[in-house]
Protein backbone atom coordinates (compact mmCIF):
# COMPACT_ATOMS: atom_id res chain seq x y z
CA UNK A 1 199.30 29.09 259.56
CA UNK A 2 198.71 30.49 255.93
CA UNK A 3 196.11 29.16 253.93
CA UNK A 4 195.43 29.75 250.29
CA UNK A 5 192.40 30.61 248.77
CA UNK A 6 190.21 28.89 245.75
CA UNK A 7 187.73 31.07 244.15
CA UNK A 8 184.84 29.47 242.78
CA UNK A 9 185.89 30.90 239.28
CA UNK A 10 188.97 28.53 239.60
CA UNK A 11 187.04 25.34 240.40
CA UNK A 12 184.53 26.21 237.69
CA UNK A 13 187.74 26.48 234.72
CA UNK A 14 189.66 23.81 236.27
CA UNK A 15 187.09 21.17 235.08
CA UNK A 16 186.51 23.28 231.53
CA UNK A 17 190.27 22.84 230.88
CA UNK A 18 190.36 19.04 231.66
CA UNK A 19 187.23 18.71 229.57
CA UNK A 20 188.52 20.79 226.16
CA UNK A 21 191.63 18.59 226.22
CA UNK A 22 189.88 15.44 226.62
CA UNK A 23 187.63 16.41 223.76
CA UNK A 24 190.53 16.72 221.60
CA UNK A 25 191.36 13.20 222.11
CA UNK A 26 188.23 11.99 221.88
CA UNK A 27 188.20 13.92 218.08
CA UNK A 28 191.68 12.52 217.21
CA UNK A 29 190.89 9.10 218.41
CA UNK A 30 187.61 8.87 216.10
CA UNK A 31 189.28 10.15 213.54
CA UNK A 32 192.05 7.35 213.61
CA UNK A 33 189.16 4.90 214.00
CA UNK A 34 187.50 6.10 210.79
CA UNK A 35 191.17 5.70 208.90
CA UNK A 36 192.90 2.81 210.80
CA UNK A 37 195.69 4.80 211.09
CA UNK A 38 197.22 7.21 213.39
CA UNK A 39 195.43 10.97 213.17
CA UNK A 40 199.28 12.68 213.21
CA UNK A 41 201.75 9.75 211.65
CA UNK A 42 204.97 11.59 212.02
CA UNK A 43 204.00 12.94 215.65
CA UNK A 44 203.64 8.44 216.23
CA UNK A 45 206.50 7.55 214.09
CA UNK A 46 209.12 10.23 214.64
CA UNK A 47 212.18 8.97 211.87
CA UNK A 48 210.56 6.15 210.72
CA UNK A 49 208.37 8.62 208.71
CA UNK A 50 210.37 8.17 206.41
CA UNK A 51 210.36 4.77 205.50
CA UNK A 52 206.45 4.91 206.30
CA UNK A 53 206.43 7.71 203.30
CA UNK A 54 208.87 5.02 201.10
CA UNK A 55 206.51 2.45 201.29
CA UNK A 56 203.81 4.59 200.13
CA UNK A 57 205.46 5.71 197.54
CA UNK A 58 206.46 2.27 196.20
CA UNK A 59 202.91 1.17 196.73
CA UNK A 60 201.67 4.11 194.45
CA UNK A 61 204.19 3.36 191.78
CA UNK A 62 202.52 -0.37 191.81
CA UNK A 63 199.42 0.79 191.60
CA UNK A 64 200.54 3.21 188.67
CA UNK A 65 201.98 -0.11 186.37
CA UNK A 66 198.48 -1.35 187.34
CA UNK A 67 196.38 1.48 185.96
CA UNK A 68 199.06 1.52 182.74
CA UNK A 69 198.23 -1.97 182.22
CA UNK A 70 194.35 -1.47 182.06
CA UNK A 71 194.90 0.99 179.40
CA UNK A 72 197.66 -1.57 177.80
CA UNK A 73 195.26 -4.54 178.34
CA UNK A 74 192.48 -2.35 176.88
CA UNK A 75 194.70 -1.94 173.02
CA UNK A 76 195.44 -5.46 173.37
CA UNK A 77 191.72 -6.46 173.35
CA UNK A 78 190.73 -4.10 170.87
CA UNK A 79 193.76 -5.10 168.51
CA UNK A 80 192.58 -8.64 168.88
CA UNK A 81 188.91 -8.49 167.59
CA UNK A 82 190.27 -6.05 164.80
CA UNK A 83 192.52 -8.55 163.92
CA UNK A 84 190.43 -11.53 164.05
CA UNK A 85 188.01 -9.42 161.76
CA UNK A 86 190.77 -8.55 159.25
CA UNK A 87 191.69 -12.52 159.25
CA UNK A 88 188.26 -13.70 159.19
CA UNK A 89 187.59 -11.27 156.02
CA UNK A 90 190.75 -12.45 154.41
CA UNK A 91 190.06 -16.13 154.52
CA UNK A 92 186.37 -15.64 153.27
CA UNK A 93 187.83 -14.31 150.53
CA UNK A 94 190.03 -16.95 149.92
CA UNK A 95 187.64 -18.81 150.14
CA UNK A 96 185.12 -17.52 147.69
CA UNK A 97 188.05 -17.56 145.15
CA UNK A 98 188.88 -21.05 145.47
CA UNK A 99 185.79 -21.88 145.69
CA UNK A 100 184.41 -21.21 141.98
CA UNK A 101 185.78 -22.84 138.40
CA UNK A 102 189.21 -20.48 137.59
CA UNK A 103 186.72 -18.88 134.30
CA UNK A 104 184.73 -17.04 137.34
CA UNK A 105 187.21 -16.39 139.48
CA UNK A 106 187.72 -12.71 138.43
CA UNK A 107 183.94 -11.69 138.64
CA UNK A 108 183.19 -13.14 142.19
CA UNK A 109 186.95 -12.76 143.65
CA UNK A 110 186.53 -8.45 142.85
CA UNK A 111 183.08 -7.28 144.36
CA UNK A 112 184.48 -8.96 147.58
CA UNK A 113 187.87 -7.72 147.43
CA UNK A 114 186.22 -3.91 146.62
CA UNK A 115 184.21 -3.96 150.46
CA UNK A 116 186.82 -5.78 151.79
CA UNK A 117 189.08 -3.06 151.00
CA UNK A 118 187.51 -0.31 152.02
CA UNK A 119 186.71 -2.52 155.89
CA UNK A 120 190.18 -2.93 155.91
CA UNK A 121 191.03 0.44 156.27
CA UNK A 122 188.24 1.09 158.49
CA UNK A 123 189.69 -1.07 160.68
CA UNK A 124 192.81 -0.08 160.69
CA UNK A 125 191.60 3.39 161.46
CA UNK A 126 190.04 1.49 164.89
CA UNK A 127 191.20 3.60 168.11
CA UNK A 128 190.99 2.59 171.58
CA UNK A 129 190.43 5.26 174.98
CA UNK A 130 191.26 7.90 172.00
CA UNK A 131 194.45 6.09 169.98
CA UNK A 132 194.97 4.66 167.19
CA UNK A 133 195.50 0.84 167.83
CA UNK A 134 197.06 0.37 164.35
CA UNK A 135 199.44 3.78 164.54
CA UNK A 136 202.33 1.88 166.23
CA UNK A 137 203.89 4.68 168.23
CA UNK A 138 202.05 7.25 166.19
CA UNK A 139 198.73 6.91 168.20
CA UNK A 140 197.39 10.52 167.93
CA UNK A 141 196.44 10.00 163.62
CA UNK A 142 194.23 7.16 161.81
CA UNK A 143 197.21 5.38 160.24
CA UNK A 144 195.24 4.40 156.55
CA UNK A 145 193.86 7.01 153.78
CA UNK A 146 191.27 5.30 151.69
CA UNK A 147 191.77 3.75 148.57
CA UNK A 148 189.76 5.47 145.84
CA UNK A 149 189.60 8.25 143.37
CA UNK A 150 191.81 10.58 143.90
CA UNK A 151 194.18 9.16 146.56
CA UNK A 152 197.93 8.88 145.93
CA UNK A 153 197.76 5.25 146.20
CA UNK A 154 195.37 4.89 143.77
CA UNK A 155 197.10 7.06 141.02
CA UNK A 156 200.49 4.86 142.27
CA UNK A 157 198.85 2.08 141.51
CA UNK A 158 197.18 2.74 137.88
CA UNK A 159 200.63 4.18 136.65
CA UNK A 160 202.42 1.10 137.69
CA UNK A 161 199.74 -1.01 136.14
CA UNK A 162 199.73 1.43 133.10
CA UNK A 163 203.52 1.35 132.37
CA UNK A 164 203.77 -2.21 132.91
CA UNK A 165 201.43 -3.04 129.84
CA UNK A 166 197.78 -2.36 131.03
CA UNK A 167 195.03 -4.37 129.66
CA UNK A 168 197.95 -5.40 127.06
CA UNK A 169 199.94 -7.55 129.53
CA UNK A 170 200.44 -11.39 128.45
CA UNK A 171 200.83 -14.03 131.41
CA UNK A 172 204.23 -13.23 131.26
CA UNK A 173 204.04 -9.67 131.93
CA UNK A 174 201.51 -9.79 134.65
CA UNK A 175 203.80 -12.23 136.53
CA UNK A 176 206.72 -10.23 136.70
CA UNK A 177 204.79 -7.22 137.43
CA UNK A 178 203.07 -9.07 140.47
CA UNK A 179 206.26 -10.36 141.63
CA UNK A 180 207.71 -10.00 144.90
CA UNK A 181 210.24 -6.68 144.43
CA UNK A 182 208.12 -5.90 141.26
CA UNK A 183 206.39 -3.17 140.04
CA UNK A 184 203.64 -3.21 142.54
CA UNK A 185 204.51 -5.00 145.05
CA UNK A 186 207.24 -1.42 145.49
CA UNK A 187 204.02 0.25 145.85
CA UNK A 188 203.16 -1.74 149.24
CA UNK A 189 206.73 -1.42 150.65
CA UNK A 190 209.23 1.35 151.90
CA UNK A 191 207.79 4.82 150.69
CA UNK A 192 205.53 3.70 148.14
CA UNK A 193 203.55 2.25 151.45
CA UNK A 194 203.27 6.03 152.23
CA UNK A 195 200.86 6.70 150.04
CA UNK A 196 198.53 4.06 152.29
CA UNK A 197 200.77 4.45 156.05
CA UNK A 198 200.67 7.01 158.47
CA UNK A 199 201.71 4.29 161.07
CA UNK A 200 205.21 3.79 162.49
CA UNK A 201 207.07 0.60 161.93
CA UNK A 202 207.82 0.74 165.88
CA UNK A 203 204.95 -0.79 168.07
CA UNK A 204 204.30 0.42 171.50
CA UNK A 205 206.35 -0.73 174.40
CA UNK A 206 204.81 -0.67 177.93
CA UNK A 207 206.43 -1.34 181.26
CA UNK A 208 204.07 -3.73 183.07
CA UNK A 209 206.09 -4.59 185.89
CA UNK A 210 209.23 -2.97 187.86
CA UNK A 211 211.22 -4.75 185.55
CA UNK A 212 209.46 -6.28 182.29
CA UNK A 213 208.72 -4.30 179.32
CA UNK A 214 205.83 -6.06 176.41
CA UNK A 215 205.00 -5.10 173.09
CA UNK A 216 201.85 -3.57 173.49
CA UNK A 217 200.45 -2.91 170.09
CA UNK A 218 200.42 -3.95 166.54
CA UNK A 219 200.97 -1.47 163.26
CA UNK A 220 199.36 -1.12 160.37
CA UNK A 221 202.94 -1.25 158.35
CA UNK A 222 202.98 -5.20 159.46
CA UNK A 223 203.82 -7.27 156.53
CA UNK A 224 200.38 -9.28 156.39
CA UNK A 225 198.81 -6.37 156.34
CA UNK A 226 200.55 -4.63 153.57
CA UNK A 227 200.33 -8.13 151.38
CA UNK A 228 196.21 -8.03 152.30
CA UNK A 229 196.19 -4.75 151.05
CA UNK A 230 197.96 -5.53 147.73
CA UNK A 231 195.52 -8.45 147.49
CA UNK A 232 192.21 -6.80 147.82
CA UNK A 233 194.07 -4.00 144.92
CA UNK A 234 194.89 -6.92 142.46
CA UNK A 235 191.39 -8.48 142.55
CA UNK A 236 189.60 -5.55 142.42
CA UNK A 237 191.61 -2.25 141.11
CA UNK A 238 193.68 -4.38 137.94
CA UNK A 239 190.37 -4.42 135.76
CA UNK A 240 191.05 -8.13 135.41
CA UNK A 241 187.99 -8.39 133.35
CA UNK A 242 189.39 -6.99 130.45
CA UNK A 243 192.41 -9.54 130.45
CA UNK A 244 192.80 -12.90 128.87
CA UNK A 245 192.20 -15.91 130.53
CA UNK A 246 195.46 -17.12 131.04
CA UNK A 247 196.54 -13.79 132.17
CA UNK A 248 193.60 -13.21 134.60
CA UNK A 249 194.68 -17.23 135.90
CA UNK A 250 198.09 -15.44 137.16
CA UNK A 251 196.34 -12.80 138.78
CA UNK A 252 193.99 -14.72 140.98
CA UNK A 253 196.73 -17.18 141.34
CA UNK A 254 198.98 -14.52 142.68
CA UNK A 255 195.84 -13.44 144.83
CA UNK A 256 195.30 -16.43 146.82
CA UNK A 257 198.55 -16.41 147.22
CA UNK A 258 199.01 -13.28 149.14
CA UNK A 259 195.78 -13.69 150.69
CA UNK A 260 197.22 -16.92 152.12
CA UNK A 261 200.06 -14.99 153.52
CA UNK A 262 198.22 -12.04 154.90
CA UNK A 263 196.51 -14.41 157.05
CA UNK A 264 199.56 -16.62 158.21
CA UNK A 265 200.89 -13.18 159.17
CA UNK A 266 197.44 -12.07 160.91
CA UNK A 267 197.57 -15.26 162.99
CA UNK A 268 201.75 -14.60 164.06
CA UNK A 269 200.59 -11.02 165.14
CA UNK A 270 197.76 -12.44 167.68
CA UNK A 271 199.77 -15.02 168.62
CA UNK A 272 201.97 -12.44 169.41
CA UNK A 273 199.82 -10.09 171.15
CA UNK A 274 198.47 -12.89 172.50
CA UNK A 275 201.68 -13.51 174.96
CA UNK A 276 201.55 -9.95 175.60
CA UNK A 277 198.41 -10.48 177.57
CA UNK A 278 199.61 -13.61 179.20
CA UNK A 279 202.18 -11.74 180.57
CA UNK A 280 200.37 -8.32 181.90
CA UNK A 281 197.83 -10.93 183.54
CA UNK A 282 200.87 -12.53 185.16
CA UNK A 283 202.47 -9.35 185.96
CA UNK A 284 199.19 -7.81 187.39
CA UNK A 285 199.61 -10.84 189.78
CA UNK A 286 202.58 -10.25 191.15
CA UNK A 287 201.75 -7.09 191.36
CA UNK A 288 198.89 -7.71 193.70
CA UNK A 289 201.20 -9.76 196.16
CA UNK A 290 203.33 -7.10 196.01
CA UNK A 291 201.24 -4.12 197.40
CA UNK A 292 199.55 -6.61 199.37
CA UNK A 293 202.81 -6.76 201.21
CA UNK A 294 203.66 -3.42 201.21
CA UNK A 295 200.42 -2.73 202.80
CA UNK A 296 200.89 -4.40 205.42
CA UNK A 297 204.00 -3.22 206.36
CA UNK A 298 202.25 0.24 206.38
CA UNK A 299 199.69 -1.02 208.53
CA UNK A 300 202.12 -2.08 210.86
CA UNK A 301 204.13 1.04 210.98
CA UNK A 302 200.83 3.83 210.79
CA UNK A 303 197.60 1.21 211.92
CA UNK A 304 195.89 1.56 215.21
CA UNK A 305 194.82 -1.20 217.74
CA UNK A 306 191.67 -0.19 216.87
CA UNK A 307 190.28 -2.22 220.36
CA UNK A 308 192.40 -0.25 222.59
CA UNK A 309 191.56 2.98 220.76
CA UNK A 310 187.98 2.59 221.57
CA UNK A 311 188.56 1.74 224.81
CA UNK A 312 190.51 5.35 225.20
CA UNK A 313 187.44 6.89 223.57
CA UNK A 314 184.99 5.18 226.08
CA UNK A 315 186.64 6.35 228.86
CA UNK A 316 187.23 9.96 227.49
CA UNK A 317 183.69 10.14 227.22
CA UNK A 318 183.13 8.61 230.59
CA UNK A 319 185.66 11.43 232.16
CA UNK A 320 183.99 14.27 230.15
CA UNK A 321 180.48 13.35 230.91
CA UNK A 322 181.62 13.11 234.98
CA UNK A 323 183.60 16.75 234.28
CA UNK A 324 180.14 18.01 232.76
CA UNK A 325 178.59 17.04 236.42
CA UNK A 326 181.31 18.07 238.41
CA UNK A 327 180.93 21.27 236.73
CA UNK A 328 176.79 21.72 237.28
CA UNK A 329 177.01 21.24 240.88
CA UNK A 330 179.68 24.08 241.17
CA UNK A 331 177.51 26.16 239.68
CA UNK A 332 175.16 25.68 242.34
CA UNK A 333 177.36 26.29 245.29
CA UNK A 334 176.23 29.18 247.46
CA UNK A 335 176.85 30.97 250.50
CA UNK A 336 173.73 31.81 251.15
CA UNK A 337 172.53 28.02 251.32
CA UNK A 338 174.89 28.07 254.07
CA UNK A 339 174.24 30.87 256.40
């Protein structure tokens, strides 16, 4: 009869082997406890990798609309308070000028209209995580140039005013040349708004949900702003002073008047951006449910029992501590204990 031989080398490796192997799992299996998921998901899943890697990928593009509409959210809020600010300036104005006998008008309607134009454009100029609120699409440039010395609306301006009869003007005069479609009121429309603008007449557009699109921003070419402007430029660059009294009436007149619009016009833009908000919050909603769901179809395709993967682990440990013994008392086998 034939027998076959162990060496003592072979019992010694035969344990080592088992025990390198089981520490693999035991590495893989804490790993996947750590994630929740399996350590090699396309080893687990096999083809429905695929879909696994879908899901993901729809999940990120959720979580993209998300981030876009904290930075849309963001403009919103900032092109609120600016707003509210411009309003709130424009209606203290109106204010003050309604306020006094139509013989004072002129004096206390112009140092107000003076700082109020120059906040205006400040403003206007407000950016938000590096844009320009008030630039419409043209976010990268401050959208106003100052009104002052030197600037092309200024020089606009006292031409206009300087053709159309100056200091000269009777009541007449002064209310065609404040007229809508009149000599200055060209100045705040179409190019001669140039000479103020930078902005685009197209507001931002974001996509806050797979399949709604808002208007994200507000411009600085908006109607209500462009009648403040002319406003703030009639009380305080005409040099009303110098005018009649009848003539400086029309003035201030047309004044309130255009302040009164500027702010009907600040409070449809809110209103507007307003709804904007409404509907990110409501779309940021949705879009919670949404990867919520998508998650958990992951989960179910990639997650671990997480119970029965410790259990593995436990007993791993249990096998390789047992190998580790196995292995000592080998070492101590000897012939010579024997003989």
């Amino acid at each position: 009869m034939r027998m076959n031989a162990t060496s003592t080398l072979s019992l010694w490796n035969a344990p080592r082997s088992s025990v390198q192997r089981m520490e693999t799992e035991i590495a893989r299996g804490t790993k996947e406890l750590g994630t929740g998921r399996y350590a090699d998901v396309g080893l687990q899943l096999g083809s429905g990798t695929g879909l696994a890697l879908g899901l993901r990928q729809q999940s990120a593009e959720l979580q993209a609309l998300k981030d876009g509409n904290a930075n849309a959210s963001l403009r919103l809020s900032t092109s609120q308070a600016a707003l509210q600010q411009i309003q709130a300036a424009a209606d203290s104005t109106l204010q003050a000028l309604v306020g006094v006998p139509s013989a004072s008008r002129v004096g206390v309607v112009r140092d107000a209209a003076t700082s109020q134009l120059a906040a205006l454009t400040a403003v206007l100029n407000t950016t938000a995580d590096g844009q320009s609120i008030f630039g419409g699409t043209n976010t990268a440039t401050a959208p106003m140039t100052a009104y002052g010395t030197g600037s092309a609306a200024k020089a606009a301006v006292d031409a206009a005013f300087a053709i159309a009869g100056g200091t000269t003007m009777n009541a007449a005069q002064m209310k065609s040349f404040l007229a809508d479609g009149g000599p200055l009121d060209t100045l705040f429309s179409g190019a001669g708004w140039q000479n103020w603008s930078k902005a685009s007449d197209t507001t931002l557009d974001s996509r806050v949900s797979l399949s709604e699109t808002v208007e994200t921003s507000a411009t600085a070419n908006a109607p209500a702003v462009r009648r403040l402007a002319m406003a703030y430029v009639v009380a305080s660059g005409l040099d009303l002073s110098r005018l009649p009294a009848e003539v400086q009436d029309v003035a201030t007149d047309r004044v309130a008047s255009l302040l009164g619009e500027a702010s009907k016009g600040l409070v449809a833009i809110q209103a507007n951006l307003g709804r904007s908000q409404a509907r990110i919050t409501d779309a940021n909603t949705r879009l919670d449910v949404q990867k919520t769901l998508l998650s958990k179809q992951v989960l179910s395709m990639e997650g671990i029992d997480e119970a029965e993967t410790k259990t593995r682990i436990d007993q791993l440990s249990t096998q390789v501590q047992i190998s580790y013994s196995l292995t000592a008392q080998l070492r101590q086998l000897s012939l010579v204990a024997y003989l």
